[in-house]
PDB file of N, CA and C in Angstrom:
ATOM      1  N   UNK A   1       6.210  21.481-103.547  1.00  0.00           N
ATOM      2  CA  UNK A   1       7.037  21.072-102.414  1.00  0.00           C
ATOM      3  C   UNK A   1       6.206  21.034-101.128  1.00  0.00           C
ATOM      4  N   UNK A   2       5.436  22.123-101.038  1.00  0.00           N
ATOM      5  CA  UNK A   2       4.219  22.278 -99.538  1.00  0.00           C
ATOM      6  C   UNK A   2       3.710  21.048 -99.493  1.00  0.00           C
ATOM      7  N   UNK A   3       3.412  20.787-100.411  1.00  0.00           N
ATOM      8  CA  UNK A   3       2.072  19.579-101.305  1.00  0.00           C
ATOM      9  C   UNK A   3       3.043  18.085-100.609  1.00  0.00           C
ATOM     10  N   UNK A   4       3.876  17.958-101.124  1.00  0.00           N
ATOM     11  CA  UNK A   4       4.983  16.539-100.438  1.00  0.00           C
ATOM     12  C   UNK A   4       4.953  16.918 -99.461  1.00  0.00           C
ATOM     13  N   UNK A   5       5.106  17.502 -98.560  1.00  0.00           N
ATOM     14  CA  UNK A   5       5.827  17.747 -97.343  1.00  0.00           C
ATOM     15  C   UNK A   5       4.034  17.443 -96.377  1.00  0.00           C
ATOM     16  N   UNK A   6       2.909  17.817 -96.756  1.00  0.00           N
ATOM     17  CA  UNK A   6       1.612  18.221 -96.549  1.00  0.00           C
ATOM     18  C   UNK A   6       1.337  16.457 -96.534  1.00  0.00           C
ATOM     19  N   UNK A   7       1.887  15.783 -97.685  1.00  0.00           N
ATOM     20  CA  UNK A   7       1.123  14.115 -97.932  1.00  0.00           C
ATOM     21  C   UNK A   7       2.308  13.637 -96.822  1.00  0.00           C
ATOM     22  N   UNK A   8       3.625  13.861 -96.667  1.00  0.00           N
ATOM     23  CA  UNK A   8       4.294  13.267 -95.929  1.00  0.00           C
ATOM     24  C   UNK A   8       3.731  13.433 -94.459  1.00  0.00           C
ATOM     25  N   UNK A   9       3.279  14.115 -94.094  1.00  0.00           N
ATOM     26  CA  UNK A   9       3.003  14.509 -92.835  1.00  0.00           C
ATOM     27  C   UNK A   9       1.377  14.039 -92.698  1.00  0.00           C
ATOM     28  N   UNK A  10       0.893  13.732 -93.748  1.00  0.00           N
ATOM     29  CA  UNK A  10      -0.413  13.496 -93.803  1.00  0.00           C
ATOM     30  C   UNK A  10       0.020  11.386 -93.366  1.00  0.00           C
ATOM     31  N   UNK A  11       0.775  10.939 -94.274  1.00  0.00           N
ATOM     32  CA  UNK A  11       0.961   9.647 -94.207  1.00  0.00           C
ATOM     33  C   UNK A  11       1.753   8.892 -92.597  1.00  0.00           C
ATOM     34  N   UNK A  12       2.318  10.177 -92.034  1.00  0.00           N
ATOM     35  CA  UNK A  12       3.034   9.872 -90.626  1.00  0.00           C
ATOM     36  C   UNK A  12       1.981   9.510 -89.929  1.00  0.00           C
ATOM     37  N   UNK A  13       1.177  10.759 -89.584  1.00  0.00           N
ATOM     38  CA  UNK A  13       0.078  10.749 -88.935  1.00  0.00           C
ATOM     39  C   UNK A  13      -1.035   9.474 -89.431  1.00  0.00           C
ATOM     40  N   UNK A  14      -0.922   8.872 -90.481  1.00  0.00           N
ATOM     41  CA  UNK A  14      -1.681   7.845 -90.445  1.00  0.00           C
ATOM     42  C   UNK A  14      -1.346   6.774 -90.117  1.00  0.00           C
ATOM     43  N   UNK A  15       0.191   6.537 -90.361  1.00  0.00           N
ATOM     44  CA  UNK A  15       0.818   5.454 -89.956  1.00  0.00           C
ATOM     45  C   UNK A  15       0.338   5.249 -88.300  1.00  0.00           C
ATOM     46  N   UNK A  16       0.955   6.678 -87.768  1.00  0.00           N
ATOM     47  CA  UNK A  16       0.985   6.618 -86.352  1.00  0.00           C
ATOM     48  C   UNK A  16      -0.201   6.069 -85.591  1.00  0.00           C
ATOM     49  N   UNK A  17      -1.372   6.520 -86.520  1.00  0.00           N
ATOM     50  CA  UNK A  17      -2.777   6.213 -85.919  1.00  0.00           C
ATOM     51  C   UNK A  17      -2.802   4.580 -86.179  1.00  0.00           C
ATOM     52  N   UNK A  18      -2.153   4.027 -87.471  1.00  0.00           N
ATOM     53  CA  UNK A  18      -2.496   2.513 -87.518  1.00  0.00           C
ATOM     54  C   UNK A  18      -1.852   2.013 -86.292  1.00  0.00           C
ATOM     55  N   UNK A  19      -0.551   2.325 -85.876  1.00  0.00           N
ATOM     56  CA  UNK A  19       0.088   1.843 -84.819  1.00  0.00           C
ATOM     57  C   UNK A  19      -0.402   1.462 -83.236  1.00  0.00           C
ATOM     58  N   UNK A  20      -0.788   3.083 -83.227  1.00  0.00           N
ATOM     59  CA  UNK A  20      -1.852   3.073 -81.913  1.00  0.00           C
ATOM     60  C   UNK A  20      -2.614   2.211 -82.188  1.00  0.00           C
ATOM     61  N   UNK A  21      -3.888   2.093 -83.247  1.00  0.00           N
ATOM     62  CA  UNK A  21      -4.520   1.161 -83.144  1.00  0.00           C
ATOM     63  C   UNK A  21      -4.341  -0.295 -83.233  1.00  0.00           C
ATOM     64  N   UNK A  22      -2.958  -0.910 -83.876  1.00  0.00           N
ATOM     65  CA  UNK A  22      -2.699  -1.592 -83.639  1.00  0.00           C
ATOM     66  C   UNK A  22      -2.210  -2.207 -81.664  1.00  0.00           C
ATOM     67  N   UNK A  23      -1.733  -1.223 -81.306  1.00  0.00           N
ATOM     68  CA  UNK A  23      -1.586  -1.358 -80.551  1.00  0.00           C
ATOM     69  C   UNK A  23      -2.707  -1.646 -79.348  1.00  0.00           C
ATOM     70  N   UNK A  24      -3.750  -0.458 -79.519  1.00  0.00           N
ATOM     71  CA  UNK A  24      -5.266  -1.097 -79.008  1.00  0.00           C
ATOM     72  C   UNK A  24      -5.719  -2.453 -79.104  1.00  0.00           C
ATOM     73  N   UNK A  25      -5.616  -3.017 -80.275  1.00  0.00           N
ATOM     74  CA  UNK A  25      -5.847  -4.334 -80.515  1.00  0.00           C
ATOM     75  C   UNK A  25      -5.139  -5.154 -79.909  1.00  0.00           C
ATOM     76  N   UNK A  26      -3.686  -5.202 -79.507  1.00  0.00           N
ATOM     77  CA  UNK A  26      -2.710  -6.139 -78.626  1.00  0.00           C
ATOM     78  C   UNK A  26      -3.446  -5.912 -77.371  1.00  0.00           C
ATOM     79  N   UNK A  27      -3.764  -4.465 -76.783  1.00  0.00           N
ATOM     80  CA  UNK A  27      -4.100  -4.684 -75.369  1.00  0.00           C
ATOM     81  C   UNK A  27      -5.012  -5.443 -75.148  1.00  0.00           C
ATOM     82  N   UNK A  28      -6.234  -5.286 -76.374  1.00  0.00           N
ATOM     83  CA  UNK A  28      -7.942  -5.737 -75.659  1.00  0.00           C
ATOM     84  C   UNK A  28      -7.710  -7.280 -76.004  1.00  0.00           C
ATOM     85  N   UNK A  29      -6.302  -7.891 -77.213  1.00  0.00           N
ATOM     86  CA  UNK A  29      -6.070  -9.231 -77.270  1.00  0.00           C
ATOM     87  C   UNK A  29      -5.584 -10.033 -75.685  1.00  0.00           C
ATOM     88  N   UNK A  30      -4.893  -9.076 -75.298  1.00  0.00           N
ATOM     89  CA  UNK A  30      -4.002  -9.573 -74.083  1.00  0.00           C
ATOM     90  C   UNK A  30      -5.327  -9.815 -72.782  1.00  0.00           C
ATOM     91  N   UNK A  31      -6.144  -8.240 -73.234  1.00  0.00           N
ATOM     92  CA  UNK A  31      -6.765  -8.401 -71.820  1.00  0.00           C
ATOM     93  C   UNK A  31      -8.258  -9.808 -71.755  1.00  0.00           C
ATOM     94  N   UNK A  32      -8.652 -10.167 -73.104  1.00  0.00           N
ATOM     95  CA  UNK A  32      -9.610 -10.968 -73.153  1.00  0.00           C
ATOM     96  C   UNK A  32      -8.745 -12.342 -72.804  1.00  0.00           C
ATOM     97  N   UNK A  33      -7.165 -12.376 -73.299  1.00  0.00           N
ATOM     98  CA  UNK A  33      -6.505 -13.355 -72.662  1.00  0.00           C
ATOM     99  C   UNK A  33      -7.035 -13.841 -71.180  1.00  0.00           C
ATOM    100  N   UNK A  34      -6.405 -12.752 -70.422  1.00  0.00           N
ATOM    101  CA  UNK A  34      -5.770 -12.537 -68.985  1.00  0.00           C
ATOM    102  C   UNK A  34      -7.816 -12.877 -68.388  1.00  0.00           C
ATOM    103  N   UNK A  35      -8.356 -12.218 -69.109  1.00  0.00           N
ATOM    104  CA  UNK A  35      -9.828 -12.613 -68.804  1.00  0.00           C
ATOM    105  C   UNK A  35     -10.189 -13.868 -68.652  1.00  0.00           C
ATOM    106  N   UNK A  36      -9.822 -14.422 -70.012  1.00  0.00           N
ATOM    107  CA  UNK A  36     -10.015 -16.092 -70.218  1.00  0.00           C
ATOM    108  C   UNK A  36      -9.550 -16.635 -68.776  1.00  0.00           C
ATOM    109  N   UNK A  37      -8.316 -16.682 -68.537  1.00  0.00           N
ATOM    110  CA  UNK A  37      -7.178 -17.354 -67.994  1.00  0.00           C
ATOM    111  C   UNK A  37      -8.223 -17.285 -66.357  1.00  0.00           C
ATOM    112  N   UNK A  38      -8.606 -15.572 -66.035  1.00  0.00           N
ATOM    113  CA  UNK A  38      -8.890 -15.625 -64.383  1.00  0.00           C
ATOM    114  C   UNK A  38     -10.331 -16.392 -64.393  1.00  0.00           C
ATOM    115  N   UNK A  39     -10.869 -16.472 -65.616  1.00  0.00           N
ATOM    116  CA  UNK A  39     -11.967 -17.264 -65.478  1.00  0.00           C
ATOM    117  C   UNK A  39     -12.044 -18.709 -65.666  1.00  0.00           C
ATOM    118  N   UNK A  40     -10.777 -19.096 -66.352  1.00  0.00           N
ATOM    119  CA  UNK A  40     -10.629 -20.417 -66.239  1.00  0.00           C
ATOM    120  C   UNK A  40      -9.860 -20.895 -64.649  1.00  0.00           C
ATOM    121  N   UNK A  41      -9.205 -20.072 -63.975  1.00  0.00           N
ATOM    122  CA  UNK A  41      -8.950 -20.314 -62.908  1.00  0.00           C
ATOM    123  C   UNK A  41     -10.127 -20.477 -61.728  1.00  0.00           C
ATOM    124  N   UNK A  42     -10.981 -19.517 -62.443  1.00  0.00           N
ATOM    125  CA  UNK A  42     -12.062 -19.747 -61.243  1.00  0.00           C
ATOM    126  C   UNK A  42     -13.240 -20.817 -61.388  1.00  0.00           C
ATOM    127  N   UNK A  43     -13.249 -21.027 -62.717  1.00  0.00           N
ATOM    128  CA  UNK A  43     -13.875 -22.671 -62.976  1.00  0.00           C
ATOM    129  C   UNK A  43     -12.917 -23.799 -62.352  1.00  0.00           C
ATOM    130  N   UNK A  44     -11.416 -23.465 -62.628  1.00  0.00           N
ATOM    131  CA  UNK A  44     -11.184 -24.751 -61.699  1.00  0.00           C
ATOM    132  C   UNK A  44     -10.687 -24.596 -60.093  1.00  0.00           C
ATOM    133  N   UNK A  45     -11.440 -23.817 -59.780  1.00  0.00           N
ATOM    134  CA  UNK A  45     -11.083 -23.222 -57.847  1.00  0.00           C
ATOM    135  C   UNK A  45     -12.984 -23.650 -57.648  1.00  0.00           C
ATOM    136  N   UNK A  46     -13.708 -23.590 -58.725  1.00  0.00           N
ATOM    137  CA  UNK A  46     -14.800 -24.074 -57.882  1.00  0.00           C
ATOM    138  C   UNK A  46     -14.539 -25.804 -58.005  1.00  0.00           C
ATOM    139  N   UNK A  47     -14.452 -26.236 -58.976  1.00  0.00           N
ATOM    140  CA  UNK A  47     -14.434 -27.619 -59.118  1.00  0.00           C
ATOM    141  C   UNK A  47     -13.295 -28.126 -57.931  1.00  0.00           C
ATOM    142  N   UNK A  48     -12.551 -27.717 -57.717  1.00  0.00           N
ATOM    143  CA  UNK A  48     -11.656 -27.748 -56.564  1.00  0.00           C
ATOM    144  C   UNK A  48     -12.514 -27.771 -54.992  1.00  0.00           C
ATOM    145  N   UNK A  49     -13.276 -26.845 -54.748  1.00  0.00           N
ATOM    146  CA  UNK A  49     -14.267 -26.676 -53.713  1.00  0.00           C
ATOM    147  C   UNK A  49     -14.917 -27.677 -54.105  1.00  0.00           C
ATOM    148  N   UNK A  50     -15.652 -27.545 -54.847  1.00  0.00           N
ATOM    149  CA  UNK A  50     -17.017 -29.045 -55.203  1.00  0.00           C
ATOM    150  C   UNK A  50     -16.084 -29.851 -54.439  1.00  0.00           C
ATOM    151  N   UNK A  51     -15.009 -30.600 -55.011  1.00  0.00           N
ATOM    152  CA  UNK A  51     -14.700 -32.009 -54.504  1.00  0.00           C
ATOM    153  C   UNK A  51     -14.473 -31.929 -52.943  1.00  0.00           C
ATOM    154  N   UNK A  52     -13.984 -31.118 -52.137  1.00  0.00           N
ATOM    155  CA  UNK A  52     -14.656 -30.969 -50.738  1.00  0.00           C
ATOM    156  C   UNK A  52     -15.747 -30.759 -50.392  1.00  0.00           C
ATOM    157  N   UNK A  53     -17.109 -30.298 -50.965  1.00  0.00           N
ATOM    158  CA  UNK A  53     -17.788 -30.147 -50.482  1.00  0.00           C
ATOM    159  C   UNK A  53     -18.871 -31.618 -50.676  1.00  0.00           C
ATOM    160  N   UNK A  54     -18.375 -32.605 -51.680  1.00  0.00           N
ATOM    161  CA  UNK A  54     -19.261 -33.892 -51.761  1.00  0.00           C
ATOM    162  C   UNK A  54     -18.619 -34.708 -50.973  1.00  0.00           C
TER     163      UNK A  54
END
């Protein structure tokens, strides 16, 4: 009975850890997003400048 109760608690705790890490993975997905995005904004804020400045 220790023994079930020992794997049950063993399998929570792993779940929990896949979760978190799943969850790690959404953030660093979101944040290479949000990365992309301010750097594609700032490729087109220079090309924006260029055409005033020719």
């Amino acid at each position: 009975m220790l023994w079930q109760k020992y794997t049950f608690t063993g399998d929570r705790w792993t779940f929990t850890g896949f979760h978190w890490l799943s969850l790690a993975f959404t953030g660093f997905h979101w944040l290479s997003l949000a990365v992309t995005g301010f750097h594609g904004l700032l490729l087109q804020q220079n090309e924006y400048l260029n055409s005033f400045v020719r």
